[in-house]
Protein backbone atom coordinates (compact mmCIF):
# COMPACT_ATOMS: atom_id res chain seq x y z
CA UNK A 1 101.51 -9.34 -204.96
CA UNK A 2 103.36 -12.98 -205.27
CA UNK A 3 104.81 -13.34 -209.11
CA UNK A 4 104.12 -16.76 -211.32
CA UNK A 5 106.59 -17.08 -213.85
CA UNK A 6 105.05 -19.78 -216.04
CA UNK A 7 106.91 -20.91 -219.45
CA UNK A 8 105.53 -22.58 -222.68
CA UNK A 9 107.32 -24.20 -225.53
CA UNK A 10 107.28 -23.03 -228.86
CA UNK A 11 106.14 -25.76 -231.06
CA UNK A 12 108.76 -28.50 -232.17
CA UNK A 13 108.49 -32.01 -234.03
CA UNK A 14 106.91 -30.84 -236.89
CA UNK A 15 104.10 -29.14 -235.33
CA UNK A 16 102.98 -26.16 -235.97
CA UNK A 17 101.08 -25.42 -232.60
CA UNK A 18 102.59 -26.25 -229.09
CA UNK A 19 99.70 -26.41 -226.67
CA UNK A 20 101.75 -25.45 -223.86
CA UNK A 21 102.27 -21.86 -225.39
CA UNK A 22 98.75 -21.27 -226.39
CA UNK A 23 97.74 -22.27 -223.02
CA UNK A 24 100.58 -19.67 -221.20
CA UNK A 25 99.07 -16.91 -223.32
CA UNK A 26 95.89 -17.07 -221.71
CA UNK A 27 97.36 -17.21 -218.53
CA UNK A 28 99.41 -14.48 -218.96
CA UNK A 29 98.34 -11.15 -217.29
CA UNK A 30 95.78 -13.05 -214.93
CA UNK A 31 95.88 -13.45 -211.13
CA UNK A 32 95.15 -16.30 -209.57
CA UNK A 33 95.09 -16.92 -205.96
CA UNK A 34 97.01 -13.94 -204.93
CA UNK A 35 99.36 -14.64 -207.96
CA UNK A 36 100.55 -12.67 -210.88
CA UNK A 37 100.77 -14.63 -213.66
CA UNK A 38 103.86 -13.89 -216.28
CA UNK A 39 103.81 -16.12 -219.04
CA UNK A 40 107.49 -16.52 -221.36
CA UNK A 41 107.98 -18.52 -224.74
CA UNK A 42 110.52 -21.00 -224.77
CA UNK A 43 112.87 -22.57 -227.78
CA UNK A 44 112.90 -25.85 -227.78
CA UNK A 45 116.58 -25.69 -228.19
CA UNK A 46 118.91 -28.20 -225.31
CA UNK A 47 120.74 -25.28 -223.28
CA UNK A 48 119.04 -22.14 -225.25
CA UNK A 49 115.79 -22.65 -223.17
CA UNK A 50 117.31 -22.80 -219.75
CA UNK A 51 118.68 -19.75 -221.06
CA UNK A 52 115.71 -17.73 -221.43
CA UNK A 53 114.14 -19.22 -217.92
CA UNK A 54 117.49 -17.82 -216.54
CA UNK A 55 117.19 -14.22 -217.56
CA UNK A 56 113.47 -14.39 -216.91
CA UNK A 57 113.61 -15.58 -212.89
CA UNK A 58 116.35 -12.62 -212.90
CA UNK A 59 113.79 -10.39 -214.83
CA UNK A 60 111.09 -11.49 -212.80
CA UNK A 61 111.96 -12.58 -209.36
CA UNK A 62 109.17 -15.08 -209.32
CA UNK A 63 107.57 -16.22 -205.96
CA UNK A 64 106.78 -19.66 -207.87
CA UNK A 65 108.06 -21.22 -211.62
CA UNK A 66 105.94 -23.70 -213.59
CA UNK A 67 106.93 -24.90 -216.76
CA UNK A 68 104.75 -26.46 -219.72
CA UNK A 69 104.91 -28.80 -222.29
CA UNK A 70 103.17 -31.01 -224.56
CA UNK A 71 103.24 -34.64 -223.96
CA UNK A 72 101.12 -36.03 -226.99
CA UNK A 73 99.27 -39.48 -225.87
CA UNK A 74 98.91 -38.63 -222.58
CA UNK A 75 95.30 -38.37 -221.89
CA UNK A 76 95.41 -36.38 -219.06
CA UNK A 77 97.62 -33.37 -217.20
CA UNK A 78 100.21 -34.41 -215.19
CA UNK A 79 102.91 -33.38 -213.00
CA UNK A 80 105.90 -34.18 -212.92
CA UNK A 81 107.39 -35.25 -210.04
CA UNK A 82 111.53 -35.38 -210.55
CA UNK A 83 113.79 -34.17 -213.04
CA UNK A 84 117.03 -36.63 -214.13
CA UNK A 85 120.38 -35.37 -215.28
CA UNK A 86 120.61 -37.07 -218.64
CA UNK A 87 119.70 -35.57 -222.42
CA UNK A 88 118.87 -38.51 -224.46
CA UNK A 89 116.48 -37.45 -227.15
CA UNK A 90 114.62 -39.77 -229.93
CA UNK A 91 114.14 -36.67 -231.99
CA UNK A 92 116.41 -33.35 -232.73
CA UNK A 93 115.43 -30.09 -230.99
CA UNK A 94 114.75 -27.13 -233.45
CA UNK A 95 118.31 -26.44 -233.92
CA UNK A 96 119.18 -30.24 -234.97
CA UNK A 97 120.75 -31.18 -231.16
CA UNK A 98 120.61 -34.90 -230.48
CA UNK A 99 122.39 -35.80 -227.48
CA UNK A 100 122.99 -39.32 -226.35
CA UNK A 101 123.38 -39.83 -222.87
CA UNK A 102 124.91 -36.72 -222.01
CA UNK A 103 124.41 -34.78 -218.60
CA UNK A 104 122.21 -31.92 -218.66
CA UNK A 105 124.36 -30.66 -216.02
CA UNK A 106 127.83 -32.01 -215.15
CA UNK A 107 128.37 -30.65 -211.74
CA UNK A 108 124.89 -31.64 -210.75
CA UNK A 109 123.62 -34.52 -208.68
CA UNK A 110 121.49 -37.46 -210.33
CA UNK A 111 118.01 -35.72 -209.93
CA UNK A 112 116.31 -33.45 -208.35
CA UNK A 113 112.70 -33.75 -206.70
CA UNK A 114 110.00 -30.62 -208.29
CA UNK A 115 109.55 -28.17 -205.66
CA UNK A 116 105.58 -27.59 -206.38
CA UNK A 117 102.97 -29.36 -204.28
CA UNK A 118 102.70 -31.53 -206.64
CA UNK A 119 99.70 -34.00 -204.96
CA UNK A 120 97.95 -31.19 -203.76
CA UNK A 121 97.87 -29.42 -207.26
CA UNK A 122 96.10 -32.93 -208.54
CA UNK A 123 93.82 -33.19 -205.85
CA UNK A 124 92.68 -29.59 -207.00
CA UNK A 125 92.43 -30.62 -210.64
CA UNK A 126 90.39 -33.76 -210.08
CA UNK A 127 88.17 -32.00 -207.73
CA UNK A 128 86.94 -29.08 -210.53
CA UNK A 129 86.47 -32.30 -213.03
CA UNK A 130 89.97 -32.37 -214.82
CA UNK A 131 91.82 -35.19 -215.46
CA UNK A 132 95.24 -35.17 -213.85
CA UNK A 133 97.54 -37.09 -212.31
CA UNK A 134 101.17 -37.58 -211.13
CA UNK A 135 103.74 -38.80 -213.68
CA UNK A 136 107.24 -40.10 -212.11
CA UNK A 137 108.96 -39.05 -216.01
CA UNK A 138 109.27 -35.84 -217.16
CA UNK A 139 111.70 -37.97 -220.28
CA UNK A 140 114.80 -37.06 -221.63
CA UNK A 141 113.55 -34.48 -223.98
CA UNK A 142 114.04 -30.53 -223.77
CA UNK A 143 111.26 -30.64 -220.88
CA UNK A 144 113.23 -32.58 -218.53
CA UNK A 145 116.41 -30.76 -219.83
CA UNK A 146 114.48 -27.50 -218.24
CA UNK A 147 113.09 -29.47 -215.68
CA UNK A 148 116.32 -30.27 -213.92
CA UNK A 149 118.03 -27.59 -215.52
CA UNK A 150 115.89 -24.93 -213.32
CA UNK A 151 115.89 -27.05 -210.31
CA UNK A 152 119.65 -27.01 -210.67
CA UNK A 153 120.18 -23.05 -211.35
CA UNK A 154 117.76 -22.35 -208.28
CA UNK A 155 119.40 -24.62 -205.86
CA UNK A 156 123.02 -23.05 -207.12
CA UNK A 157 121.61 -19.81 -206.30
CA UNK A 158 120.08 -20.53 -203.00
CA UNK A 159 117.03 -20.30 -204.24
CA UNK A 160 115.29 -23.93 -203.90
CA UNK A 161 112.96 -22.60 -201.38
CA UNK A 162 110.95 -21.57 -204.73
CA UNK A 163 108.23 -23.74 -205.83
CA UNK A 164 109.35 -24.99 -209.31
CA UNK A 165 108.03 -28.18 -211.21
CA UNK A 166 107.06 -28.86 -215.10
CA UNK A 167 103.74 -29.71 -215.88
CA UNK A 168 102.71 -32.22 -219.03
CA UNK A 169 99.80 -31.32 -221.23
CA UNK A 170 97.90 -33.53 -223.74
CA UNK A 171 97.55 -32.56 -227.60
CA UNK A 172 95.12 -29.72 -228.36
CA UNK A 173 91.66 -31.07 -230.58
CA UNK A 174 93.06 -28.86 -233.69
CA UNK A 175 96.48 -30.61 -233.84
CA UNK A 176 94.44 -34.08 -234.49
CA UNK A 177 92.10 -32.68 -236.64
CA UNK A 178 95.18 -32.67 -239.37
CA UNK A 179 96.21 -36.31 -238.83
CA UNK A 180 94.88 -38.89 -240.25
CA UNK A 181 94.42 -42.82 -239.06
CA UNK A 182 95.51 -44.21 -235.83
CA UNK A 183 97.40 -40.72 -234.98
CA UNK A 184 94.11 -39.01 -235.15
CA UNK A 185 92.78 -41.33 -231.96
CA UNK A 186 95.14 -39.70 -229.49
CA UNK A 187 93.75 -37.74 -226.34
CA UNK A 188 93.04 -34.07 -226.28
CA UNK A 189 92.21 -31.39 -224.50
CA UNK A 190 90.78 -28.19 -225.37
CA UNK A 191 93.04 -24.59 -224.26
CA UNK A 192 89.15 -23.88 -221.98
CA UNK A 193 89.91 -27.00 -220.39
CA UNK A 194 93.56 -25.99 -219.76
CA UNK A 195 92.98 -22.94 -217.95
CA UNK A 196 90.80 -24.35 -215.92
CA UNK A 197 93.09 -26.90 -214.91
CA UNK A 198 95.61 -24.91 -214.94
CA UNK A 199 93.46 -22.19 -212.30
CA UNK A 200 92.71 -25.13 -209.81
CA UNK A 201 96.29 -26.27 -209.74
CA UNK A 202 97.81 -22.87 -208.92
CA UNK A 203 95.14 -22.17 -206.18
CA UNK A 204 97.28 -24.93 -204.56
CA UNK A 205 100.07 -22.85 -204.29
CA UNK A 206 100.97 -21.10 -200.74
């Protein structure tokens, strides 16, 4: 059977929930279109989480990677479709990092297009009823930082043949349930909602 290694964000910015890890947890264990599904947590920490993908696609020897965050505003789920090598973050990671303009890799090129089938796993999405689109920035957060980061180990290793690619996920209803005023209007989606997005889009895998 193929392997999925699929990664989720622990929660960061003051948050105490991180929709991208609640989501991986119900995916983990599952198969899905001839796919295992193995589901890691991730520190949102610049250089710490590329660490932990690392020793998990060595653990793991996945067939395919997809990696998940929160994007809070978006309305919909959307996949990214390049990772840039820059770290330029508005906010601190959990372990205070703030780099300015500094390359996530310094031997590596400027970007590097996501490996998944990225319009496919869309069409898939919109055609069980879930919002979802493209989105041509991943930012300049920890999620890109992974982004390129894993693009950049697996084509170092010879390995860019494997489907890899982040995927952006809207707030969960719970996490604007606390907020109050004009932060409490931002789009959500619901973990059921998720998985089933989540279950179209890797039916689109080979």
């Amino acid at each position: 059977m193929k392997k999925l290694l699929i990664t989720g964000f622990q929660p960061f910015g003051g948050e105490t929930v991180n929709p991208a890890l609640e989501l991986v947890k119900k995916l983990a264990g599952k198969t899905i279109n001839g796919y295992e599904v193995i589901a890691r947590e991730i520190p949102v920490v610049r250089y710490e989480a590329l660490d932990v993908v690392r020793a998990a696609l060595s653990e793991v020897q996945p067939d395919a990677v997809i990696i998940v965050g929160q994007a809070g505003g978006r309305p919909d789920i959307t996949v990214e479709r390049i990772g840039i090598n820059v770290d330029d973050f508005r906010i601190p990671d959990n372990k205070g990092n703030q780099p300015i303009d500094e390359p996530v890799a310094a031997d590596g090129p400027i970007a590097y297009w996501a490996t998944l089938p990225i319009k496919k796993m869309v069409r898939n999405m919109k055609d069980a009823g879930i919002p979802a689109s493209v989105s041509n920035s991943a930012g300049t957060y920890v999620c890109n930082h992974l982004l390129y980061g894993v693009l950049h180990l697996l084509a170092k290793e010879g390995k860019a043949h494997i489907p890899a690619g982040f995927v952006h996920i809207p707030y969960l209803p719970a996490q604007m349930s606390v907020r109050a005023g004009l932060e409490s209007q931002y789009p959500t989606m619901s973990v059921h909602t998720l998985v089933q997005g989540f279950t179209a889009m890797i039916e689109a895998l080979d």
